[in-house]
Protein backbone atom coordinates (compact mmCIF):
# COMPACT_ATOMS: atom_id res chain seq x y z
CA UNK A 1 -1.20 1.29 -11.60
CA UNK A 2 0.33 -1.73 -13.24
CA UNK A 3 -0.87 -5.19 -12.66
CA UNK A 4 0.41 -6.63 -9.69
CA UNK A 5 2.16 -10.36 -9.59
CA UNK A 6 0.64 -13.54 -8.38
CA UNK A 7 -0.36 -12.77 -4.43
CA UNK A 8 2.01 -14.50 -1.37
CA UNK A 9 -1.36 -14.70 0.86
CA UNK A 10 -5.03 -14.61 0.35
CA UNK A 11 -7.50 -14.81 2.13
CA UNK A 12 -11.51 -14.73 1.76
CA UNK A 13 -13.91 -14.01 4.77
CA UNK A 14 -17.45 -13.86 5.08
CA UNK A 15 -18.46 -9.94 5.82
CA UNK A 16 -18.39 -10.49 9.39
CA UNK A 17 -16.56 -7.87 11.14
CA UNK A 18 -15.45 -10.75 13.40
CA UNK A 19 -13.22 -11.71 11.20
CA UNK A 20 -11.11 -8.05 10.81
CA UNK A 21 -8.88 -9.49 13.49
CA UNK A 22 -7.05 -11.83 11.38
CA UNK A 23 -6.65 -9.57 8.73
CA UNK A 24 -4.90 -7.33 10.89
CA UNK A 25 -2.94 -9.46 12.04
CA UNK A 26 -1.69 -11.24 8.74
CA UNK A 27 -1.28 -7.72 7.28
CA UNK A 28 0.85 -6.68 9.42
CA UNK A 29 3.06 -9.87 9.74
CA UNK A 30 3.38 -9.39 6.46
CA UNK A 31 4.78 -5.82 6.15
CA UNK A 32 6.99 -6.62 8.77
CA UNK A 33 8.26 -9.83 6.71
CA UNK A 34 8.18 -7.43 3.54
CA UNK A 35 10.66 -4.91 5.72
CA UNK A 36 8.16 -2.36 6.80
CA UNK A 37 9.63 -0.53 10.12
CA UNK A 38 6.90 -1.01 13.16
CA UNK A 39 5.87 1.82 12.17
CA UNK A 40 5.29 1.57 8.56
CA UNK A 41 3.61 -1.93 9.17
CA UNK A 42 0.97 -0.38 11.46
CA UNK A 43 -0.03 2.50 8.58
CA UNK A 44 -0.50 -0.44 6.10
CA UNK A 45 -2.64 -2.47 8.45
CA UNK A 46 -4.79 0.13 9.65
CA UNK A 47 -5.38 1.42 5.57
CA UNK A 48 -5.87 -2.42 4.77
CA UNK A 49 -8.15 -2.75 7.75
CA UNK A 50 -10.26 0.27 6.99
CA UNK A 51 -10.80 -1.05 3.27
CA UNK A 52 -11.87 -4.44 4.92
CA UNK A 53 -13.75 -2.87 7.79
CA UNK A 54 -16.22 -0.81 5.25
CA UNK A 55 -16.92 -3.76 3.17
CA UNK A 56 -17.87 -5.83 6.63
CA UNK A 57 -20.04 -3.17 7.21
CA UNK A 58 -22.45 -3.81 4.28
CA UNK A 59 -25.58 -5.78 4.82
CA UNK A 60 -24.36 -9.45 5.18
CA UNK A 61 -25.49 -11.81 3.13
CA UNK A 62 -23.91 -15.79 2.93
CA UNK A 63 -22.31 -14.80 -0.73
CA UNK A 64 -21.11 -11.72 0.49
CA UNK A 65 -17.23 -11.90 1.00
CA UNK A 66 -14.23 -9.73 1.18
CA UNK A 67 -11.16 -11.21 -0.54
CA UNK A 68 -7.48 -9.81 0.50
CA UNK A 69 -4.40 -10.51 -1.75
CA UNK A 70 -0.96 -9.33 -0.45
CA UNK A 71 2.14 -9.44 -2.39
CA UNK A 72 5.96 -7.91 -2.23
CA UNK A 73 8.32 -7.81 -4.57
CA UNK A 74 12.29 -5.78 -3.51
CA UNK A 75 10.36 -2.45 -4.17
CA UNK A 76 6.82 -2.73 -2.47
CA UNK A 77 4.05 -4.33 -0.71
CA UNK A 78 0.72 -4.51 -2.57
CA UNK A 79 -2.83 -5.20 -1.06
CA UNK A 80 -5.81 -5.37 -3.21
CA UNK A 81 -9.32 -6.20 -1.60
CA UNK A 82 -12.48 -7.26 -3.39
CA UNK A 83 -15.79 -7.12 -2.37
CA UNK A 84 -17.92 -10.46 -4.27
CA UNK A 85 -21.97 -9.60 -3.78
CA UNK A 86 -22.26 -6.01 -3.80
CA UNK A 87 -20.27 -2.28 -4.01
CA UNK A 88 -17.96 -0.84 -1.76
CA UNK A 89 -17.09 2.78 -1.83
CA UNK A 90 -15.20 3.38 1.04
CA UNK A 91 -13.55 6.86 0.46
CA UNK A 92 -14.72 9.30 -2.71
CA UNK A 93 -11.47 11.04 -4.66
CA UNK A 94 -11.55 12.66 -7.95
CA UNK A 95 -8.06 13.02 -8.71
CA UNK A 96 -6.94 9.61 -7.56
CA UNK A 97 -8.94 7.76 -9.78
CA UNK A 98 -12.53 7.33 -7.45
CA UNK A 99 -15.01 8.79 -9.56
CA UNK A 100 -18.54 7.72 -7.42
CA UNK A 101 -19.70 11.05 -6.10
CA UNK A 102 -18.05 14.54 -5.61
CA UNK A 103 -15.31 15.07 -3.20
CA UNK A 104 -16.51 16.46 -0.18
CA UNK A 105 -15.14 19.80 1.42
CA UNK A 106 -13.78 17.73 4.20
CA UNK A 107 -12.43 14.25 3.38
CA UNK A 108 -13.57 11.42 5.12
CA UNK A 109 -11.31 9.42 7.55
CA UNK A 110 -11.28 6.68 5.41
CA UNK A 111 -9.67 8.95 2.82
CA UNK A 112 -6.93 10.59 5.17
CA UNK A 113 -6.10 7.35 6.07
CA UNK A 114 -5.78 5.85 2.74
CA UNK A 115 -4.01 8.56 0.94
CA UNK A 116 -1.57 9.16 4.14
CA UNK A 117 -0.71 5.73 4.35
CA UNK A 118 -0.59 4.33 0.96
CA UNK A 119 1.39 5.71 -2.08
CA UNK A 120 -0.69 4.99 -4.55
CA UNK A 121 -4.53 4.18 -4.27
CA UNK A 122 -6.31 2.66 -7.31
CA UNK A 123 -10.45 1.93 -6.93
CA UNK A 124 -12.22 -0.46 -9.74
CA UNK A 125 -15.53 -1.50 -10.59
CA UNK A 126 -15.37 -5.47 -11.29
CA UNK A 127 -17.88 -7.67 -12.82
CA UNK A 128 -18.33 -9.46 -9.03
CA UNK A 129 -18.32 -6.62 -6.73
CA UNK A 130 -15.48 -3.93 -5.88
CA UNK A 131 -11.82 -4.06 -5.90
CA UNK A 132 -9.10 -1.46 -4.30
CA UNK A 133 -5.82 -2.00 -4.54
CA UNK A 134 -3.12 -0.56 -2.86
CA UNK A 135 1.10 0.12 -2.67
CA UNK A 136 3.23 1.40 -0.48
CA UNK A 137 6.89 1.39 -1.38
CA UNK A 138 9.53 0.26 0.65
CA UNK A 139 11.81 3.03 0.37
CA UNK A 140 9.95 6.32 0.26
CA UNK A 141 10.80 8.41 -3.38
CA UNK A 142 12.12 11.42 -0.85
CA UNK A 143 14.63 8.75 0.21
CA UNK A 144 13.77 8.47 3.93
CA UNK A 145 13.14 4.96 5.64
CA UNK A 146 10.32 2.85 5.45
């Protein structure tokens, strides 16, 4: 995955699932601002909510937060989420670039959610915690609305 530009929103919470509300609800302003169909803009919150949702689901500590970035540019909508105080590993791939533990015979919902709602899927190690960043384009490559 390339490096994504500057982000149009952030936004840091504590990991306090209390919080997941507003996420949800900026996400999916957002895809809808970005073009997303109804549709479309309910896939992206949902993948960007699960992301959050695991990380909120960690043992909270005060400098334990989850960070989301959104961003757009005429082709796509980007999300990357970062956990500060601790590792998140939300979904387990091999091919797709998550390398923390075998892929089970039967994928986790996290992962059918993620790969069926996102085009690409990128997992990193940082030096503060997690990060997973994530694209969906606005026109599909098959050439079918978004």
């Amino acid at each position: 995955m390339r490096e994504e530009p500057v982000a149009e929103v952030t936004l840091e919470i504590p990991t306090e699932t209390f919080y997941l509300a507003s996420i949800r609800t900026i996400t999916h302003a957002f895809a809808r601002r970005a073009g997303f169909s109804e549709r479309v803009a309910d896939q992206i919150q949902l993948a960007v909510d699960e992301v959050c949702a695991t990380a909120t689901t960690r043992e909270a500590r005060p400098e334990q937060r989850v960070r989301l970035e959104l961003g757009r540019d005429s082709r796509k909508l980007w999300a990357r989420v970062s956990y500060r105080g601790g590792e998140v590993q939300p979904v387990t791939f091999d091919e797709s670039g998550f390398d923390h533990a075998p892929l089970p015979e039967q994928p986790d919902m996290g992962h059918v959610i993620l790969t069926s709602y996102m085009d690409e899927v990128d997992f990193a190690e940082t030096e503060e915690g997690s990060e997973i960043r994530m694209i969906r384009f606005l026109r599909p490559r098959g050439g079918g609305p978004s």
